[in-house]
N, C-alpha and C. Protein backbone atom coordinates (compact mmCIF):
# COMPACT_ATOMS: atom_id res chain seq x y z
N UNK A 1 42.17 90.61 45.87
CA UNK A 1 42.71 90.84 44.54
C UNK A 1 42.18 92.17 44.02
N UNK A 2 43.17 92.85 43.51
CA UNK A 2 42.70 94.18 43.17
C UNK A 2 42.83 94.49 41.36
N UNK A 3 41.57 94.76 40.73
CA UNK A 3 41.35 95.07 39.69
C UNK A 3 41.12 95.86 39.41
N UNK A 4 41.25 96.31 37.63
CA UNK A 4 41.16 97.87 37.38
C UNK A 4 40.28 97.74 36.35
N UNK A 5 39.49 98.72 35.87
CA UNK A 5 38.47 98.18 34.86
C UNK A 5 38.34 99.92 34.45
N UNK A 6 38.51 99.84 33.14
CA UNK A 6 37.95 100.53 32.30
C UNK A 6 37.14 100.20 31.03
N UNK A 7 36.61 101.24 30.41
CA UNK A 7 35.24 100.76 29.85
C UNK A 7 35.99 101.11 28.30
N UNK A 8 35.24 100.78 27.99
CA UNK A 8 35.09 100.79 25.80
C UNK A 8 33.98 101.33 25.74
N UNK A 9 33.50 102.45 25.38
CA UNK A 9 32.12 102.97 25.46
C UNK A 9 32.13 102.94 23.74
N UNK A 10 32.86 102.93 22.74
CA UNK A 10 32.73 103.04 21.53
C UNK A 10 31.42 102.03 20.97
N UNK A 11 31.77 100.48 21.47
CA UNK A 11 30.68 99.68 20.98
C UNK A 11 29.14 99.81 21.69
N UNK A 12 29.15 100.41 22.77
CA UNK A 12 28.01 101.03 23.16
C UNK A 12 27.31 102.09 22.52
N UNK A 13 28.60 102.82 21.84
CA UNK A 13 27.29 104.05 21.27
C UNK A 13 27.17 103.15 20.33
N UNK A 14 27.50 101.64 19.04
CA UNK A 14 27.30 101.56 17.93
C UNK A 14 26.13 100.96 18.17
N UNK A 15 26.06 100.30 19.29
CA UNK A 15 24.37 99.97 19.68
C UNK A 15 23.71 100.55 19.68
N UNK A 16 23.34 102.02 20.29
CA UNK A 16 22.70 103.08 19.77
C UNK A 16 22.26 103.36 18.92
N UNK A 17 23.16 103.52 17.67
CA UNK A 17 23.42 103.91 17.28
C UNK A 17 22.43 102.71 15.83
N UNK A 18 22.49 101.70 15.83
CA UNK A 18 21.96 100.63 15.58
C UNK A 18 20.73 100.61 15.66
N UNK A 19 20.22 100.97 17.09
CA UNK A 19 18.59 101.07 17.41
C UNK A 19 18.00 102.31 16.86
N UNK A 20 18.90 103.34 16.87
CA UNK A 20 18.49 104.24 16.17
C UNK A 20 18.09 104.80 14.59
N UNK A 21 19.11 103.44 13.86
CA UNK A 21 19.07 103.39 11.98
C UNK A 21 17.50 102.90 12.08
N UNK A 22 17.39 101.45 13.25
CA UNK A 22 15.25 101.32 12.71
C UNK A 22 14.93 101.91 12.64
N UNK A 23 14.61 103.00 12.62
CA UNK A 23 13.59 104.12 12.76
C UNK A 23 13.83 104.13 10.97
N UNK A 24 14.68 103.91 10.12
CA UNK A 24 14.78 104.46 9.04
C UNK A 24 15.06 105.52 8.78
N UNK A 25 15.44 106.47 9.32
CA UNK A 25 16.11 107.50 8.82
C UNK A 25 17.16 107.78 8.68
N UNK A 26 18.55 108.38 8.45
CA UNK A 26 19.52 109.22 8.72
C UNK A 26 19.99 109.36 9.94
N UNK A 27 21.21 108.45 10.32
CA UNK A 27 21.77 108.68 11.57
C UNK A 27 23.11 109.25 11.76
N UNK A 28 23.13 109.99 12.33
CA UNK A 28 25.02 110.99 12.24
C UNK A 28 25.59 110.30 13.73
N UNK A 29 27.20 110.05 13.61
CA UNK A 29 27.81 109.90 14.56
C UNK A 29 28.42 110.88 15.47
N UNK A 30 28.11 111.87 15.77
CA UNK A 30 28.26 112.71 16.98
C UNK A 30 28.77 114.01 15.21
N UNK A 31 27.86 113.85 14.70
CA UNK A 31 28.32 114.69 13.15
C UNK A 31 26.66 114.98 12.69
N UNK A 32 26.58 115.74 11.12
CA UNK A 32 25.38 115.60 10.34
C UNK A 32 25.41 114.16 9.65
N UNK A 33 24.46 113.13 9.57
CA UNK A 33 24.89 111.98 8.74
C UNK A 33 24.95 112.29 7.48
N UNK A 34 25.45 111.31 6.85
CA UNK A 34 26.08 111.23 4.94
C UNK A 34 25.03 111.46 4.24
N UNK A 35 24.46 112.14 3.21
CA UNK A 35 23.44 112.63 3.05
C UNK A 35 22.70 111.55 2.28
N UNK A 36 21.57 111.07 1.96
CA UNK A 36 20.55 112.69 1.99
C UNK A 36 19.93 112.68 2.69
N UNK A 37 19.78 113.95 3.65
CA UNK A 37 19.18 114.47 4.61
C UNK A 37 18.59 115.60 4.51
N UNK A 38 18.09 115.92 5.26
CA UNK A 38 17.59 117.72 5.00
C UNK A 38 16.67 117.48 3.63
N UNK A 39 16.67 118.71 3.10
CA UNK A 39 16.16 118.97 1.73
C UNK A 39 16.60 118.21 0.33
N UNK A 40 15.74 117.30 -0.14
CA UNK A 40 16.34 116.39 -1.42
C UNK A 40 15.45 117.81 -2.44
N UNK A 41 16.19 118.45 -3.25
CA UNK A 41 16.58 119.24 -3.84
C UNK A 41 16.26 120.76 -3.50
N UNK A 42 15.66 121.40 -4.45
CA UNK A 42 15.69 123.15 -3.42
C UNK A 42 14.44 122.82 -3.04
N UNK A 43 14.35 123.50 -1.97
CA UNK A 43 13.77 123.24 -0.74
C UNK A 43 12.52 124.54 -1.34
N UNK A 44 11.44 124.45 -1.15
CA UNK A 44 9.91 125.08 -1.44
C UNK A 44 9.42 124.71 -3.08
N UNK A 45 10.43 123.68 -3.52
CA UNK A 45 10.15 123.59 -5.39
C UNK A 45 9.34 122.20 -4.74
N UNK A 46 8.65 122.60 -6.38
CA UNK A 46 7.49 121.35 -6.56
C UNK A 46 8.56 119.42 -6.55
N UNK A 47 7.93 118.60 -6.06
CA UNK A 47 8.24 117.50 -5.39
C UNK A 47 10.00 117.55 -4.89
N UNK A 48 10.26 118.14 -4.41
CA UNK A 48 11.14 118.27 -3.15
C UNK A 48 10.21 117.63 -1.82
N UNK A 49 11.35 117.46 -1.02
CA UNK A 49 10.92 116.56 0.37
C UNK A 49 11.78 116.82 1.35
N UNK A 50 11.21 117.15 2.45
CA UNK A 50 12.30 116.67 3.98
C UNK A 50 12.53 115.84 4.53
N UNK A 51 14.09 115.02 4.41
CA UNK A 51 14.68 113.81 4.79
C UNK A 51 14.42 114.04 5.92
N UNK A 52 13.37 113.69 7.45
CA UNK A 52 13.92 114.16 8.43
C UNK A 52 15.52 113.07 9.30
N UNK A 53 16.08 113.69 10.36
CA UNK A 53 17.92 113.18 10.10
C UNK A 53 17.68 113.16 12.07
N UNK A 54 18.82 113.08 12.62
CA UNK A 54 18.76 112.77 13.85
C UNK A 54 20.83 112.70 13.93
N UNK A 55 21.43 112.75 14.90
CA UNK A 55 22.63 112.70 14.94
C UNK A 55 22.54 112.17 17.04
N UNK A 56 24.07 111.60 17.36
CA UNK A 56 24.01 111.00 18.51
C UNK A 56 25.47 111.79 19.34
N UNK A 57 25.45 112.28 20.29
CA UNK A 57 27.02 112.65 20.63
C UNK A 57 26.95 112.23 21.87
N UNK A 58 28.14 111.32 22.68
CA UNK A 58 28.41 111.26 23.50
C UNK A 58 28.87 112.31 24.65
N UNK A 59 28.35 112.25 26.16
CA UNK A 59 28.98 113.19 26.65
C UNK A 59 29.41 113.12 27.57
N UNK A 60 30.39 113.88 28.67
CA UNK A 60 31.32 113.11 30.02
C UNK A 60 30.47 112.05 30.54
N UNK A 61 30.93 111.03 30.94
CA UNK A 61 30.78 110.02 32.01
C UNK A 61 31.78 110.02 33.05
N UNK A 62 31.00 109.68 33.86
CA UNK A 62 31.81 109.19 35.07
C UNK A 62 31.90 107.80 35.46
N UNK A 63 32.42 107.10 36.54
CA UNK A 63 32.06 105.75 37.01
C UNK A 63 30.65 106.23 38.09
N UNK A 64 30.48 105.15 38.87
CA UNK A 64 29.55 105.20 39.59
C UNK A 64 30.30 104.56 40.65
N UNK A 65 30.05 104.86 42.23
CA UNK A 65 30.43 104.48 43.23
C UNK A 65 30.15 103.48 43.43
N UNK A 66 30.54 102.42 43.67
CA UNK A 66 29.91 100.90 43.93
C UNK A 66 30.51 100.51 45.60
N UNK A 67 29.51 100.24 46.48
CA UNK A 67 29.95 99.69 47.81
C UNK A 67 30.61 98.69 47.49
N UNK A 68 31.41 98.58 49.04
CA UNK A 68 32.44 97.31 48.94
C UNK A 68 33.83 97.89 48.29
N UNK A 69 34.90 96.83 47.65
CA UNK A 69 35.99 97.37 47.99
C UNK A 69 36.76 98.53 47.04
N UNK A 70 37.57 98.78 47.38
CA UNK A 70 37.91 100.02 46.04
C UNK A 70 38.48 99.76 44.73
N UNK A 71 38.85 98.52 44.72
CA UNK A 71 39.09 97.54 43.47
C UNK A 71 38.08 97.60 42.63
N UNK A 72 37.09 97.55 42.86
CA UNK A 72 36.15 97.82 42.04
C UNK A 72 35.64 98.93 41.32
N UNK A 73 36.52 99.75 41.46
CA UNK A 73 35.93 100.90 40.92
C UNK A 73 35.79 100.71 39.21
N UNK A 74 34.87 101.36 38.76
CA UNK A 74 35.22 101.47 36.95
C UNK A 74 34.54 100.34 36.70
N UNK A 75 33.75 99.39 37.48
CA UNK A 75 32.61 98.18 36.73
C UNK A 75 31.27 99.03 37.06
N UNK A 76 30.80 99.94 37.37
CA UNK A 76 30.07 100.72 37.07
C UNK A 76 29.67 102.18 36.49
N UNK A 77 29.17 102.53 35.23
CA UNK A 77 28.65 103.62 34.83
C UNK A 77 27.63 103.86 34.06
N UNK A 78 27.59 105.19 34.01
CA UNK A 78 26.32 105.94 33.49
C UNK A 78 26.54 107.31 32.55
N UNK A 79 26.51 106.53 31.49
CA UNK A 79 26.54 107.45 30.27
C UNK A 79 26.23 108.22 29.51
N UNK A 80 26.16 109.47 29.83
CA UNK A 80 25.18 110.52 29.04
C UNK A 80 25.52 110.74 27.55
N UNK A 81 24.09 110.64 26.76
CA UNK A 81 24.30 110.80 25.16
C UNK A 81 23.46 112.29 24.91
N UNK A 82 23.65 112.71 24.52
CA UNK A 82 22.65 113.92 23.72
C UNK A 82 22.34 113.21 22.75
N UNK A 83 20.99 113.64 21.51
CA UNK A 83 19.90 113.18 20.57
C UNK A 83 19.29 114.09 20.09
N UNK A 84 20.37 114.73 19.06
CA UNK A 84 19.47 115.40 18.29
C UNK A 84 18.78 115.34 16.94
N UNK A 85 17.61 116.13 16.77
CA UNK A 85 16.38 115.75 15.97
C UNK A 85 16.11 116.71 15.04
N UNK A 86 15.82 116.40 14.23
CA UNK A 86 15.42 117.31 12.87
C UNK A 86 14.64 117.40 11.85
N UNK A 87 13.52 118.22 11.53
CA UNK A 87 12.19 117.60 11.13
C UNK A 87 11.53 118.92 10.63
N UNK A 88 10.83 118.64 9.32
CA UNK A 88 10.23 120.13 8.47
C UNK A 88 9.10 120.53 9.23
N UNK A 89 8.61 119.68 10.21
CA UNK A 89 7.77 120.07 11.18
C UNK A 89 7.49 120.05 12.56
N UNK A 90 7.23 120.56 13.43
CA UNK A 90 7.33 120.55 14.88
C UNK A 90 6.65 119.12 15.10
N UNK A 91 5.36 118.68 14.49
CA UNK A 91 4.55 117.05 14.57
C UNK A 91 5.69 116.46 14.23
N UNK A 92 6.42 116.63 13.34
CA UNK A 92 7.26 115.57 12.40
C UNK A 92 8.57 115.25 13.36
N UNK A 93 8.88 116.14 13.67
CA UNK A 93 10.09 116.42 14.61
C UNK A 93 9.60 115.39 16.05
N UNK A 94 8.94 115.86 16.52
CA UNK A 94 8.38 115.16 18.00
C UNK A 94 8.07 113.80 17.95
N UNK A 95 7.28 113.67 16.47
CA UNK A 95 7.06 112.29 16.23
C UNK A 95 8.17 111.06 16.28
N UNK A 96 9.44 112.13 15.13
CA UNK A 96 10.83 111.09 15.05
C UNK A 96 11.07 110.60 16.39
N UNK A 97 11.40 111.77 17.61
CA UNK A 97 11.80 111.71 19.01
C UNK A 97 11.19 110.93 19.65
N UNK A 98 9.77 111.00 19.91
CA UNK A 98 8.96 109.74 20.10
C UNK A 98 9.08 108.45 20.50
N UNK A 99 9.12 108.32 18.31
CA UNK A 99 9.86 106.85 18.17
C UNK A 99 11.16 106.71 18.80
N UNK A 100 12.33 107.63 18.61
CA UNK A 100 13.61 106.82 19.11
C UNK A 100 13.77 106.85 20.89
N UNK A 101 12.82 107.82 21.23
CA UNK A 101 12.81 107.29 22.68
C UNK A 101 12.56 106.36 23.04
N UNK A 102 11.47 105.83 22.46
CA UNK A 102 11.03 104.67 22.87
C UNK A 102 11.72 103.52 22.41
N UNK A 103 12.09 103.50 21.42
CA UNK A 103 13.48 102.33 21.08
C UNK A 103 14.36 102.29 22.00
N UNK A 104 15.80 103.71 22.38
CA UNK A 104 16.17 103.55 23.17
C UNK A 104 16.33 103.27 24.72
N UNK A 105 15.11 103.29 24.76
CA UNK A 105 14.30 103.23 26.29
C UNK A 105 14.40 102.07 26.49
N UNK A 106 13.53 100.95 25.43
CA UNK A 106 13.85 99.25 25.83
C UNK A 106 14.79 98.63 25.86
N UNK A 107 15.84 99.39 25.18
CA UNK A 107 16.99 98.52 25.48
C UNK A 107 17.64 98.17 26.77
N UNK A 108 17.80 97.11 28.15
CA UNK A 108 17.83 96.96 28.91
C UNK A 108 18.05 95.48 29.09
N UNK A 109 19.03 95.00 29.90
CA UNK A 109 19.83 93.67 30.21
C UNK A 109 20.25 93.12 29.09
N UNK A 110 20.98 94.12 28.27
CA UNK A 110 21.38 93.45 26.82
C UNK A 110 23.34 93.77 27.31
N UNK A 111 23.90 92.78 26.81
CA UNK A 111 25.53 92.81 26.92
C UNK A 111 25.55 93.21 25.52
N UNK A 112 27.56 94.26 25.70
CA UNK A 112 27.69 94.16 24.43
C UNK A 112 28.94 93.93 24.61
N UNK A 113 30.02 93.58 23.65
CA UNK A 113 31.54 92.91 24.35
C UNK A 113 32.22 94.00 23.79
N UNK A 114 32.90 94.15 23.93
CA UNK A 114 33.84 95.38 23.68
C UNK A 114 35.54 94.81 23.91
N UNK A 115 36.81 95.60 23.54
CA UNK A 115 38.25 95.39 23.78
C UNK A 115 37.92 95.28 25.29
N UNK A 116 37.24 95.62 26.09
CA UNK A 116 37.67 95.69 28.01
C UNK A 116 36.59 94.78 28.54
N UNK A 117 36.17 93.38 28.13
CA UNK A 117 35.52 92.34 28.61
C UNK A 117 33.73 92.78 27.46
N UNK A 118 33.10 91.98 28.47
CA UNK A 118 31.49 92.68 28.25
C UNK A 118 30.97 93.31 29.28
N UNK A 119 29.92 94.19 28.40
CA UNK A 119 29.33 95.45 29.35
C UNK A 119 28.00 95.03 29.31
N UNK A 120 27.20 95.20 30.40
CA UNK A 120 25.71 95.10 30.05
C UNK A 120 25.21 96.21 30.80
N UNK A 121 24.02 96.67 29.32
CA UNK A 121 23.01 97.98 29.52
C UNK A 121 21.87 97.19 30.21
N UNK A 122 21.91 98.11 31.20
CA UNK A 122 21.19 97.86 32.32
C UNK A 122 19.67 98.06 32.26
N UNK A 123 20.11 99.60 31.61
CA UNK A 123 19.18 100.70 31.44
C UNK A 123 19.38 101.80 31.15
N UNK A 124 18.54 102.15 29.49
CA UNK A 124 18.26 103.87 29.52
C UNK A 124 16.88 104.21 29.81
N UNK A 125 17.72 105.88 30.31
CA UNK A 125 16.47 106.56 30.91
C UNK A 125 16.67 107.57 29.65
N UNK A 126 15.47 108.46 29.51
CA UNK A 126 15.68 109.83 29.25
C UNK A 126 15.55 110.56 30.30
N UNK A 127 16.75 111.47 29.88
CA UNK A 127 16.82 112.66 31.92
C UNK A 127 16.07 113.99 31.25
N UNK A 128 16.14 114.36 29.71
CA UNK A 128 15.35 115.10 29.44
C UNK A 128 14.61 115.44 28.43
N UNK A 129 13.65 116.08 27.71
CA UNK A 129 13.16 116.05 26.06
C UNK A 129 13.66 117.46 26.22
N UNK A 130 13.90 117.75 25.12
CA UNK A 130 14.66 119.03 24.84
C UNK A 130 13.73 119.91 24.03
N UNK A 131 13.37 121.13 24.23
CA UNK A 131 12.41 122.14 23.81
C UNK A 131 12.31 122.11 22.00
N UNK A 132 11.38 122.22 21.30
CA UNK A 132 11.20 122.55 19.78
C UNK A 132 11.72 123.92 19.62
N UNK A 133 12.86 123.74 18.46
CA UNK A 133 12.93 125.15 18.02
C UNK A 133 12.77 124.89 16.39
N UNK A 134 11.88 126.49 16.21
CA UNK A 134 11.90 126.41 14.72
C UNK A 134 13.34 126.81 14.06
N UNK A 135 13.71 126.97 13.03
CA UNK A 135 15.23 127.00 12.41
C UNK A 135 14.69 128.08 11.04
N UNK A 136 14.83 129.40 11.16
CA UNK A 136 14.44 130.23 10.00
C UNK A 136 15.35 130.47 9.17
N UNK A 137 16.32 130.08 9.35
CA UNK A 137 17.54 130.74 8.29
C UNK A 137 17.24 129.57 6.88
N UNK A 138 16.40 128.77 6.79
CA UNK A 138 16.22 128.10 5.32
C UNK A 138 14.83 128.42 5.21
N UNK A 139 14.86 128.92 3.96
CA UNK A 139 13.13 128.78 4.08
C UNK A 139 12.32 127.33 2.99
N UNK A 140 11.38 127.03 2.99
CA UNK A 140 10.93 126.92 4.23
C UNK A 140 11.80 126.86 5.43
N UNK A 141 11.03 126.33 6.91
CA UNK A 141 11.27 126.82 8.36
C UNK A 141 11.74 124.85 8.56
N UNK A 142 12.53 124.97 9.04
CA UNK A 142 12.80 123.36 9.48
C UNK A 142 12.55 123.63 11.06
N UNK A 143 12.80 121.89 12.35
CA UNK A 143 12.42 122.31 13.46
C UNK A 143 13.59 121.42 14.12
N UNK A 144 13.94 121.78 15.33
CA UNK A 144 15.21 120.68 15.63
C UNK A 144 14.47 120.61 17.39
N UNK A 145 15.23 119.49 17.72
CA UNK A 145 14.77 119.25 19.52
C UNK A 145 15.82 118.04 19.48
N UNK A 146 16.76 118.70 20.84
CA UNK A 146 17.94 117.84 21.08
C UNK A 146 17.46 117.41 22.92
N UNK A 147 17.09 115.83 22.87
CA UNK A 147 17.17 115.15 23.92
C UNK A 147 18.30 114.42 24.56
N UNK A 148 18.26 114.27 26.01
CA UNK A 148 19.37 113.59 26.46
C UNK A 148 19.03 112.07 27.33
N UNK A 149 20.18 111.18 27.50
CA UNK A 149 19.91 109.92 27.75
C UNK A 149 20.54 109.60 28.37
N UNK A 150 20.50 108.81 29.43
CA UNK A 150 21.51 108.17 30.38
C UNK A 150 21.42 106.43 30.35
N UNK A 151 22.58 106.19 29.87
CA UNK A 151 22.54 104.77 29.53
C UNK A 151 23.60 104.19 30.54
N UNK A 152 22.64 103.18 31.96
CA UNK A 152 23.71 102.57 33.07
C UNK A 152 24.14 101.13 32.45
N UNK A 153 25.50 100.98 32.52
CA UNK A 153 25.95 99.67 32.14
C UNK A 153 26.93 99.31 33.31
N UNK A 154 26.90 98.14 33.67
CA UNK A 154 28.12 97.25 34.58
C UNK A 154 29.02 96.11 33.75
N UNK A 155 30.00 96.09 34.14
CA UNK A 155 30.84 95.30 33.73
C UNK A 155 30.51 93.79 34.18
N UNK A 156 30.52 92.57 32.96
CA UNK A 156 30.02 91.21 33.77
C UNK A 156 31.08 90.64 33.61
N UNK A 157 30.81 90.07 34.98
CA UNK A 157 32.43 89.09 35.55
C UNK A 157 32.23 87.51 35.26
């Protein structure tokens, strides 16, 4: 019997996307999130503050080759997200990243159901932490570091 399987990756990023609001901050959907973020009023005035913010974008996937027959193709993949980070300080910045690595990191043998059956995350990895840059065009200096993630899910039969 030959089947075709494609994926719904939408309710996968909202899981993400989910693990990522604990942290409490500001989460954007492959966007800046709804404010307030950044600077809650002008930025170097007396009690002003930096919201630090974070945003999630999905990026190509492929399937994954699975032995056995060719019917099967499309019940396996591996999903790359970018994660980027934003923070009035390089500590502050690394710290956020930190935390949501490590959130997204545990998530593992969790299903999520979607329009194309259920999917279960297998496992994320991080494939990389992405370098600190300072950001001078506001002053004060804000700091950003965009990480990436590979999240494997299979289709359960």
């Amino acid at each position: 019997m030959r089947t075709k399987s494609s994926i719904s990756r939408g309710p996968i990023t909202t899981r993400l996307i989910s693990e990522m609001n604990e942290q409490g901050f500001p989460v954007g959907d492959n966007t800046t999130p709804d404010p307030p973020y950044g600077w809650t009023g002008q930025p170097n005035d007396t009690n002003t503050t930096f919201q630090p913010w974070m945003t999630i974008s999905p990026l190509a996937a492929m399937p994954q080759r699975v032995e056995g027959a060719l019917g099967d193709t499309g019940t396996e993949w591996r999903l790359p997200y970018g994660v980027f980070y934003a923070g009035v300080s390089r500590k502050q910045t690394e710290a956020l990243a930190d935390r949501v690595r490590f959130g997204l990191c545990n998530i593992e043998r969790e299903t999520v159901a979607s329009d194309t059956g259920n999917w279960r995350i297998q496992k994320i990895s991080c494939t990389g932490i992405g370098s600190t840059n300072k950001i001078g065009s506001a002053y004060p200096d804000y700091f950003t570091q965009n990480d990436t993630f590979e999240v494997w899910v299979s289709k359960e039969r």
